[in-house]
Protein backbone atom coordinates (compact mmCIF):
# COMPACT_ATOMS: atom_id res chain seq x y z
CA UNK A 1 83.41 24.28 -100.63
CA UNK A 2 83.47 27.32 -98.64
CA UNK A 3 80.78 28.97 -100.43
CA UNK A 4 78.57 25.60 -99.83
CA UNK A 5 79.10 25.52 -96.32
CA UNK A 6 78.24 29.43 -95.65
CA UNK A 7 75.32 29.24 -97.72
CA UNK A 8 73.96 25.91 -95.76
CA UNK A 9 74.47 27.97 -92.44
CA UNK A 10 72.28 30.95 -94.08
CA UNK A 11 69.65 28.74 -95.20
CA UNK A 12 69.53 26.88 -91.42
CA UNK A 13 69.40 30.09 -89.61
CA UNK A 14 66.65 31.54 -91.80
CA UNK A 15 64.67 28.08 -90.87
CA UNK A 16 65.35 28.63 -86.86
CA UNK A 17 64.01 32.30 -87.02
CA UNK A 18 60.89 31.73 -88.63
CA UNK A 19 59.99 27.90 -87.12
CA UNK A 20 60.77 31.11 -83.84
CA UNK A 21 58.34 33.47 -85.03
CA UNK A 22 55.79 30.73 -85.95
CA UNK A 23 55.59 29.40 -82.72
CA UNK A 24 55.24 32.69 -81.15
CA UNK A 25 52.65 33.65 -83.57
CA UNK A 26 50.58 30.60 -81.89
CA UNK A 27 51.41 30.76 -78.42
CA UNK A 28 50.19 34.57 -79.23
CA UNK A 29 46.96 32.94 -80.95
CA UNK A 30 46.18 30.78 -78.17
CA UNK A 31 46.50 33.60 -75.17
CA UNK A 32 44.48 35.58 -77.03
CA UNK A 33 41.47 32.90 -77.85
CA UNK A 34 41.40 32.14 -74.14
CA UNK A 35 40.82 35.24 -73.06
CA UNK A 36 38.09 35.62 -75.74
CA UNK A 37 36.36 32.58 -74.35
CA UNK A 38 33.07 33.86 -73.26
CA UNK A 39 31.84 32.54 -69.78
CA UNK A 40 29.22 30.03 -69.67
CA UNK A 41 25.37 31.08 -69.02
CA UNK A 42 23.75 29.29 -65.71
CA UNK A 43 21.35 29.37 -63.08
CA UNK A 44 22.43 29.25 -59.77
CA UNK A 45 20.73 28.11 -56.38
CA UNK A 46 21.71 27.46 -53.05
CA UNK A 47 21.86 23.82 -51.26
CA UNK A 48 19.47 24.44 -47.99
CA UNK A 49 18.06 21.58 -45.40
CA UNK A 50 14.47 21.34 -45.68
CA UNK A 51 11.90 18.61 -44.40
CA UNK A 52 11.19 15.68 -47.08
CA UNK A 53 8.38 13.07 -46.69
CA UNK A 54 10.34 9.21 -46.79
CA UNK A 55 8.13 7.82 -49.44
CA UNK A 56 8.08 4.42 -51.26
CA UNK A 57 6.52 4.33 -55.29
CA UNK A 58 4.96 1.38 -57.32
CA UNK A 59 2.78 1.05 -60.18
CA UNK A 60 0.18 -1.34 -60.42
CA UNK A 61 -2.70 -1.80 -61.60
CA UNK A 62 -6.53 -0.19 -61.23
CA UNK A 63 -9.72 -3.28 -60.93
CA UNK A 64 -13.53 -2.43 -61.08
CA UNK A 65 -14.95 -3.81 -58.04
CA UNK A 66 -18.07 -3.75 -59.75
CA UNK A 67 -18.03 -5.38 -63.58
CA UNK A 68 -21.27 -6.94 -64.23
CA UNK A 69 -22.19 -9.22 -67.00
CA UNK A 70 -25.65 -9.19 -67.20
CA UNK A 71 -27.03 -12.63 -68.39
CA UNK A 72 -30.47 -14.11 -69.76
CA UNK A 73 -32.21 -15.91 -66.81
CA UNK A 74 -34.76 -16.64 -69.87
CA UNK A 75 -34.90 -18.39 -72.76
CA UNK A 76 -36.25 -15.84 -75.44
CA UNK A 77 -35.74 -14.37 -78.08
CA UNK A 78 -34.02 -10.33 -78.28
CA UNK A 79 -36.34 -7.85 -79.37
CA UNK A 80 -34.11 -5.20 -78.89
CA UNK A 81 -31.14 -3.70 -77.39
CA UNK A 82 -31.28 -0.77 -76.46
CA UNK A 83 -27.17 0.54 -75.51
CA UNK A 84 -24.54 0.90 -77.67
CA UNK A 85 -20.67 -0.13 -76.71
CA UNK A 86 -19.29 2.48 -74.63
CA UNK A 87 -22.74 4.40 -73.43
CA UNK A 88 -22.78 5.25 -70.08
CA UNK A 89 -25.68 3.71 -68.34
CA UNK A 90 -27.18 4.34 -65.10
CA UNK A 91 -28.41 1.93 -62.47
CA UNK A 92 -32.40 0.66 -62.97
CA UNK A 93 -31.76 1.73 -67.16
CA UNK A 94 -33.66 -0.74 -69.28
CA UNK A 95 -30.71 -2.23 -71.59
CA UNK A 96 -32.25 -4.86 -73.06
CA UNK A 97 -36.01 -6.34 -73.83
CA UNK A 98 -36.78 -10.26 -74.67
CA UNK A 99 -39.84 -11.28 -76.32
CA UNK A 100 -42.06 -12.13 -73.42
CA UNK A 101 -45.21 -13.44 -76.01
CA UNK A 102 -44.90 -17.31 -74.67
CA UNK A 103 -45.10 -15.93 -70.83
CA UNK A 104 -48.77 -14.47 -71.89
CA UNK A 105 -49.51 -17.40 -73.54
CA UNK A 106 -49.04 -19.32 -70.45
CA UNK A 107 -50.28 -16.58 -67.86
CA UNK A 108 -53.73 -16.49 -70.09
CA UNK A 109 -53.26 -20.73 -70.27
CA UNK A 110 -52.54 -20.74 -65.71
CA UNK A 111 -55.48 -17.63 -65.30
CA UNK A 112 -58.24 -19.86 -66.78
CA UNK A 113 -57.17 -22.69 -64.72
CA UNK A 114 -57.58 -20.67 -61.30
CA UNK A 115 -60.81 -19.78 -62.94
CA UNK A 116 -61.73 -23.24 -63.51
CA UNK A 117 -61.05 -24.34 -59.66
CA UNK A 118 -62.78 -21.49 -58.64
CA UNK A 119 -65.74 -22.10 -59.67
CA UNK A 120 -65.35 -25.90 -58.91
CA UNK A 121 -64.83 -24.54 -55.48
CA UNK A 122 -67.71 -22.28 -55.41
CA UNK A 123 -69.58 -25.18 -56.44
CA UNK A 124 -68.17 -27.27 -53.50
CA UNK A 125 -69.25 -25.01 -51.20
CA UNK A 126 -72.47 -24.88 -51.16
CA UNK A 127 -72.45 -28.74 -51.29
CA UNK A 128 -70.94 -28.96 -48.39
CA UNK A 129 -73.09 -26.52 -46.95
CA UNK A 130 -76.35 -28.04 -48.12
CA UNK A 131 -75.44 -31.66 -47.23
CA UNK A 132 -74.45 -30.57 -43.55
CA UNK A 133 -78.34 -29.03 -43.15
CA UNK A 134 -79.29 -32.44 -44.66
CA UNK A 135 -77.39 -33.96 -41.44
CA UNK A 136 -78.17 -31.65 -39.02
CA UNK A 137 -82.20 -32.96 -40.28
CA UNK A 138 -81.07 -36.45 -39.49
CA UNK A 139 -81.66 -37.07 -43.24
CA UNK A 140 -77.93 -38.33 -44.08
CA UNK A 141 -74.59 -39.47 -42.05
CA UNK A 142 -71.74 -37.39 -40.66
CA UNK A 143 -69.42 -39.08 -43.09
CA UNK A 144 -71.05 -38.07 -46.60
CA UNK A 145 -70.33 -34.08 -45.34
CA UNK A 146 -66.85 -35.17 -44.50
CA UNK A 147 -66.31 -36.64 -47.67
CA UNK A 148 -67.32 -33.39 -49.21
CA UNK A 149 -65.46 -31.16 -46.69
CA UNK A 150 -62.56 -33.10 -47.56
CA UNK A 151 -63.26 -32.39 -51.42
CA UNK A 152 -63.55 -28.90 -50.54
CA UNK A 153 -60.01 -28.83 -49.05
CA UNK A 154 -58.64 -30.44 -51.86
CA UNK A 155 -60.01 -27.92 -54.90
CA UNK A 156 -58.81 -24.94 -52.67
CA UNK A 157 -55.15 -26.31 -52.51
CA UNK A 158 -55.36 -26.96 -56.46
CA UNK A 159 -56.46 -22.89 -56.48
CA UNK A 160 -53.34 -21.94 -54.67
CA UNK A 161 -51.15 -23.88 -56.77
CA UNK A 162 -52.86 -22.81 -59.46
CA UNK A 163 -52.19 -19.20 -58.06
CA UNK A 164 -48.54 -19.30 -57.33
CA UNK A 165 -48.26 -20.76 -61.07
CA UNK A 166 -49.28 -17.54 -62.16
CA UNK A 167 -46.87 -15.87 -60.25
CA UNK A 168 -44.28 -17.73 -61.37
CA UNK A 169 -45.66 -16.92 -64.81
CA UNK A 170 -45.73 -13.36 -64.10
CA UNK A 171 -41.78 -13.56 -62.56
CA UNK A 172 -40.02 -15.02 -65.21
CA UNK A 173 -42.00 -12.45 -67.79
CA UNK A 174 -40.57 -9.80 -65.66
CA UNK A 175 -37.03 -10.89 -66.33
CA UNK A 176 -37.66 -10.30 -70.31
CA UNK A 177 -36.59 -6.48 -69.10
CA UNK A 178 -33.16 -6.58 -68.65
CA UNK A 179 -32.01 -3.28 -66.17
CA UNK A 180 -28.73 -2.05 -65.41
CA UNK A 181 -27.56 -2.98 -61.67
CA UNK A 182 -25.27 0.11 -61.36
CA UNK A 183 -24.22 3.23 -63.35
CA UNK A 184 -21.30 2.75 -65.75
CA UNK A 185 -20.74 2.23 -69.10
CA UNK A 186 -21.43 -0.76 -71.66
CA UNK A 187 -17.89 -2.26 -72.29
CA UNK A 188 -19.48 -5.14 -74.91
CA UNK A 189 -22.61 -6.53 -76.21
CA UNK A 190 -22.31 -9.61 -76.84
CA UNK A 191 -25.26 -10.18 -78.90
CA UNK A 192 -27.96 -8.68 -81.42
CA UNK A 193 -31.47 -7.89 -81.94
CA UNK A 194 -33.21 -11.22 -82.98
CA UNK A 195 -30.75 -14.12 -81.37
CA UNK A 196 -32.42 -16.59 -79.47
CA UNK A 197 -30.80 -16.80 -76.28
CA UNK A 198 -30.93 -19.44 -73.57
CA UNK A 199 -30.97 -19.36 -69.42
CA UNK A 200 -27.29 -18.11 -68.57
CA UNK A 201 -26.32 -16.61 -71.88
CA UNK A 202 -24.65 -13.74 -71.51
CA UNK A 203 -25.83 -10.55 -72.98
CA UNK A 204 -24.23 -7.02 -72.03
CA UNK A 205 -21.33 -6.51 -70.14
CA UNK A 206 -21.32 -3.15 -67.90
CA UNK A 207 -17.99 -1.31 -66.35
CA UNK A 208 -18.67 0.47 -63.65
CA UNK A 209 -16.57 3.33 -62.33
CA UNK A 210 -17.86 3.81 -58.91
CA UNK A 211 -15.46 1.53 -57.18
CA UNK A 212 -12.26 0.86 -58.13
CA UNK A 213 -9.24 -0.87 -56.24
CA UNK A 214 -5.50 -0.54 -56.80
CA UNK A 215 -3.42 -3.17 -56.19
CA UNK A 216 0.61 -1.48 -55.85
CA UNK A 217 3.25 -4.22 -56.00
CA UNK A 218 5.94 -2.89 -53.58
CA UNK A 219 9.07 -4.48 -52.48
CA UNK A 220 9.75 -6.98 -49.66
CA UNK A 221 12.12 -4.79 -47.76
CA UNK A 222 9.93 -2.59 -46.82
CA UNK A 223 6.85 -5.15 -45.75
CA UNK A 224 7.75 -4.51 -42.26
CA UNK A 225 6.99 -0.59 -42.60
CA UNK A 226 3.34 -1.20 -44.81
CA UNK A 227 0.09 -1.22 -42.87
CA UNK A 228 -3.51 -0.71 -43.08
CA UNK A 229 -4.03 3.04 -42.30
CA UNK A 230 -1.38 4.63 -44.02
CA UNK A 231 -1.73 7.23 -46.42
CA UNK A 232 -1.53 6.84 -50.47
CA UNK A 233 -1.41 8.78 -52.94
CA UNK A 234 -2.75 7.69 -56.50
CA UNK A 235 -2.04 8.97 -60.24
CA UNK A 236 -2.77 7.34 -63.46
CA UNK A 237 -1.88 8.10 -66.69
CA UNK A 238 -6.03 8.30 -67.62
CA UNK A 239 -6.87 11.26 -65.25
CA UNK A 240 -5.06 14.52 -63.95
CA UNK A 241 -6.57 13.91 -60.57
CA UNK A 242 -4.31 13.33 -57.49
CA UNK A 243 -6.53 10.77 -55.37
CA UNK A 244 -5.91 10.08 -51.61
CA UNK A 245 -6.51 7.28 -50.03
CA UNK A 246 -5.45 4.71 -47.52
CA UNK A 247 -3.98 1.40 -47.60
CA UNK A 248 -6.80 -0.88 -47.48
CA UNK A 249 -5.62 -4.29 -47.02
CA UNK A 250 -2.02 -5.80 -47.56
CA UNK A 251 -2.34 -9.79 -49.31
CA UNK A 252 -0.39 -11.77 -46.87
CA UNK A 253 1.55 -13.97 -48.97
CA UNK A 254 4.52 -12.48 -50.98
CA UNK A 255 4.23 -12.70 -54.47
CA UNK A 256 6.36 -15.65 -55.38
CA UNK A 257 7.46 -14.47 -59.10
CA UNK A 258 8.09 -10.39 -58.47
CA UNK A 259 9.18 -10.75 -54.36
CA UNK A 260 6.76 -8.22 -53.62
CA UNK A 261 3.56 -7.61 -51.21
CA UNK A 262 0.44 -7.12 -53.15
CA UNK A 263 -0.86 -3.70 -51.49
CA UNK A 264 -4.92 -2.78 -52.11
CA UNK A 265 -6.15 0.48 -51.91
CA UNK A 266 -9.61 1.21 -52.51
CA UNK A 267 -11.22 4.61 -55.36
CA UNK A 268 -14.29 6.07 -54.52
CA UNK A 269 -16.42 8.56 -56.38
CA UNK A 270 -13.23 9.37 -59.75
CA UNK A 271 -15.74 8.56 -62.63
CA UNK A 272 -12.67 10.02 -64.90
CA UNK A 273 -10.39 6.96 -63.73
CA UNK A 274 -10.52 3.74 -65.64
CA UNK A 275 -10.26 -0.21 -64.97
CA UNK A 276 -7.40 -2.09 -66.23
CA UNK A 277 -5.30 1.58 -66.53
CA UNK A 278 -2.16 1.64 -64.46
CA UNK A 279 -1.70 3.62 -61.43
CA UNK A 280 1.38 4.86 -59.70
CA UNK A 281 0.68 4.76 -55.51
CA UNK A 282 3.18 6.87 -53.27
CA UNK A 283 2.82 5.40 -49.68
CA UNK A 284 4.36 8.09 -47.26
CA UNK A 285 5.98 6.18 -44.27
CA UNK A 286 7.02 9.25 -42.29
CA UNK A 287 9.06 12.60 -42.36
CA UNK A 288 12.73 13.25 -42.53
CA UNK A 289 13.57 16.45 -40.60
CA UNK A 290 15.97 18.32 -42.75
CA UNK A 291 17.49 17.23 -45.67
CA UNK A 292 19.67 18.88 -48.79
CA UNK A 293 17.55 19.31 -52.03
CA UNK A 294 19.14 20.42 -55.21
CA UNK A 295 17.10 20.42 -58.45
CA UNK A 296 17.58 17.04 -60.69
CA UNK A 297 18.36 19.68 -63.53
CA UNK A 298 22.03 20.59 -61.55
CA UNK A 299 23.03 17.11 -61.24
CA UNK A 300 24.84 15.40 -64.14
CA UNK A 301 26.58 12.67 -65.09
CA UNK A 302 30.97 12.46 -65.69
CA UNK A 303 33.53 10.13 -65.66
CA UNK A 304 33.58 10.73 -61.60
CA UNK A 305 29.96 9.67 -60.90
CA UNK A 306 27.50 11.76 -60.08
CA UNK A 307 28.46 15.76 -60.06
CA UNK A 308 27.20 19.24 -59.08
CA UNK A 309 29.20 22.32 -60.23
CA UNK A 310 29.87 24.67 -56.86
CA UNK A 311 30.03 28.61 -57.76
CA UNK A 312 32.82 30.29 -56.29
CA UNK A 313 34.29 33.83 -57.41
CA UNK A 314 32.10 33.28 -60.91
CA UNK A 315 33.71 30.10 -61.80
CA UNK A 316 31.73 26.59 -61.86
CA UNK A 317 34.17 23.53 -59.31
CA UNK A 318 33.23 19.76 -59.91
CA UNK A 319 32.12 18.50 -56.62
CA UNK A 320 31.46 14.63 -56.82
CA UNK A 321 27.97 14.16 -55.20
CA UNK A 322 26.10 11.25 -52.89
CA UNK A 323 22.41 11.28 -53.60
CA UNK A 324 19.23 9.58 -51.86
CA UNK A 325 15.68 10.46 -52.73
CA UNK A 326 14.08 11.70 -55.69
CA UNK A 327 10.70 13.77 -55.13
CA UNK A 328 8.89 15.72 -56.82
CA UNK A 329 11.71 16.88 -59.16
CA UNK A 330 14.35 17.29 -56.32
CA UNK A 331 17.35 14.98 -55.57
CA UNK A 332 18.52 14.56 -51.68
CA UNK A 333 22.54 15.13 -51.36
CA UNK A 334 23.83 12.82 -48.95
CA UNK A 335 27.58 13.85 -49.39
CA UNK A 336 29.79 15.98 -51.69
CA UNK A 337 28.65 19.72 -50.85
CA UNK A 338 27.67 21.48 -47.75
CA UNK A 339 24.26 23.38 -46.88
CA UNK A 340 24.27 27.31 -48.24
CA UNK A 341 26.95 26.08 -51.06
CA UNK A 342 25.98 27.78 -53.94
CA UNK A 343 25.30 25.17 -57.24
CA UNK A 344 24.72 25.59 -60.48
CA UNK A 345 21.57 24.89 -61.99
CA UNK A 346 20.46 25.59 -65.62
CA UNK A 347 23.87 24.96 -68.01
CA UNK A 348 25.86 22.50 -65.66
CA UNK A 349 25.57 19.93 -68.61
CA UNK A 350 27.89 22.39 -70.36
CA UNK A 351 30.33 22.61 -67.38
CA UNK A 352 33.72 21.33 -66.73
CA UNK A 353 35.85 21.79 -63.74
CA UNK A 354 36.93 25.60 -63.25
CA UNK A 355 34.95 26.83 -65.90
CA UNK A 356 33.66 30.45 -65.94
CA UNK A 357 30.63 31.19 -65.62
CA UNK A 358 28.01 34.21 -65.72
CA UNK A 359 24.53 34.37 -63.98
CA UNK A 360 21.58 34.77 -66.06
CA UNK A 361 18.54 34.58 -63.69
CA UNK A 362 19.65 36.79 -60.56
CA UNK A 363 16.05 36.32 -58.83
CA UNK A 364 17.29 32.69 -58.76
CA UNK A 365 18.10 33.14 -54.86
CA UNK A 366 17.53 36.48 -52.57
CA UNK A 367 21.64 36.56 -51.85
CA UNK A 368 22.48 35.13 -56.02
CA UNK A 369 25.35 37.85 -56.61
CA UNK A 370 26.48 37.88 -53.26
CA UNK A 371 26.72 33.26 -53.31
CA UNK A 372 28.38 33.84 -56.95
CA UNK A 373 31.41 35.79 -55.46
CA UNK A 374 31.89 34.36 -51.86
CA UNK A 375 34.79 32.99 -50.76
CA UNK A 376 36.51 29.57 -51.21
CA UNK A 377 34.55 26.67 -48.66
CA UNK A 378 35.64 23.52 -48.57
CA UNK A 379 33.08 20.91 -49.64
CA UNK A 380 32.66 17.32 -47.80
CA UNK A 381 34.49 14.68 -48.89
């Protein structure tokens, strides 16, 4: 019994020394892997106040102004065509020819008839003068001259009717040209060489280019602030061309679906921009004096909200962050960090709070080593 009881106590104290010597093999372990840990690579910059434009952004849409559907105003028949879909055209082109045979028909048909009462009238003429030497000899009355006069006036009304028929004649066989009423390009033809088409029947349609409006749905909130005059700026996805322009006009109902006002703003002279593209419009509404832009890249997203890592003594300190604007691939601060706090940009999505860090691009800032290892500063609340 003895014997059992000594040899349990061996085999328990032989357990408690090396359970000991495990766990100080691990504790060992784990000083030793953190002080391995390599620091993080990152970018740094420093928050400073700076003047930002108070903008508001929409996208919309881009009209042609001028989009003209060019129609028979004869009946004919097409001879030919003479644009393809999507060849640019410019204004006075011939596009399209009808058959104009049944207009010479009938000028040749209207010509001999002005021939015919011109002779008639020739003809009358001389009667009229011959019979009024018959009167002036006393040989015949006052009223068979009159008579004649009054024939006279009669053929040389049917001449100028027969005259302006010609002309008329002459004006709708003008209109078998089609031309193009302003430089763009063909979006459709709508029919082929050899249809028969009658008065009104459409025939090409033509996009122009030249003039193009914008119309930028933009909040009601902000209806108060929009007015003609103001400056806008236009991209669209179709062009790499910044275009500035002004508002135009503002519709003045609200729109009843969207709650917004329907703002125009008018393209001159961007043949690279297209109709029916969309069109982003930044309306500046005035200046903000000094404000704290930080890159977009240094702000990321944690369980807090909103963060920015602050670089003190080459180690990386959450700071929850406020932020306004966005322009031009800056973010306003409105609370969380103070101005000349030192933030890191490139590698804060790898951060966590008191992480170390080392700085890779040192021509980041003019003062970058000096900002890493500054002293502790508070940072607003």
């Amino acid at each position: 019994m003895q014997k059992n009881t000594r040899f349990f106590f061996i085999v328990l104290l032989s357990t408690l020394i090396i359970a000991c010597g495990a766990k100080d093999a691990s504790s060992e372990k784990s000083e030793t892997d953190k002080k391995s840990a390599k620091p993080t690579l990152v970018t740094i910059t420093q928050v400073k106040n700076q003047a930002v434009e108070t903008s508001e952004e929409a996208i919309g849409t881009l009209e042609g102004l001028t989009n003209p559907t060019l129609s028979a105003e004869v009946a004919a028949r097409v001879v030919k065509i003479h644009v393809n879909t999507g060849e640019a055209v410019k204004q006075g082109q011939l596009v399209a020819t009808l058959d104009a045979s049944d207009f010479g028909m009938q000028r040749n048909e209207a010509q001999a008839e002005v021939a015919r009462i011109e002779a008639l009238l020739s003809n009358q003429v001389k009667t009229v003068e011959r019979n009024q030497a018959l009167v002036n000899k006393k040989f015949i009355s006052q009223n068979a001259v009159d008579n004649e006069v009054a024939q006279q006036n009669v053929l040389k009304e049917q001449l100028v009717g027969a005259k302006a028929r010609v002309g008329s004649i002459n004006h709708s066989s003008s209109k078998t040209k089609i031309y193009a009423p302003a430089s763009g390009n063909v979006e459709k033809k709508l029919v082929d060489d050899g249809e028969f088409v009658k008065v009104g029947d459409p025939i090409i349609m033509i996009v122009s280019k030249q003039h193009l409006r914008a119309h930028l749905p933009f909040p009601e909130y902000i209806a108060a602030k929009l007015k003609p005059g103001l400056e806008v700026r236009l991209t669209s996805p179709t062009s790499e061309t910044v275009v500035k322009s002004t508002i135009h006009d503002l519709k003045p109902m609200i729109v009843e679906g969207s709650r917004t006002v329907d703002v125009i703003a008018d393209i001159l002279g961007s043949p690279d921009w297209q109709p029916g593209a969309s069109v982003t419009g930044t309306v500046v509404l005035g200046e903000q004096a000094a404000a704290m832009m930080v890159p977009e890249q240094s702000i990321v997203l944690r369980p807090a909200g909103e963060v920015v890592y602050v670089v003190r003594n080459n180690k990386a300190y959450q700071a929850v962050v406020k932020t306004g604007s966005h322009q031009n691939g800056m973010v306003e601060l409105l609370s969380g960090v103070n101005e000349n706090d030192t933030i890191v940009v490139d590698g804060a999505g790898f951060l966590t709070d008191d992480t170390a860090i080392k700085v890779a691009d040192v021509s980041a800032g003019a003062n970058t080593d000096k900002a890493a290892n500054q002293p502790s500063k508070k940072t607003a609340p």
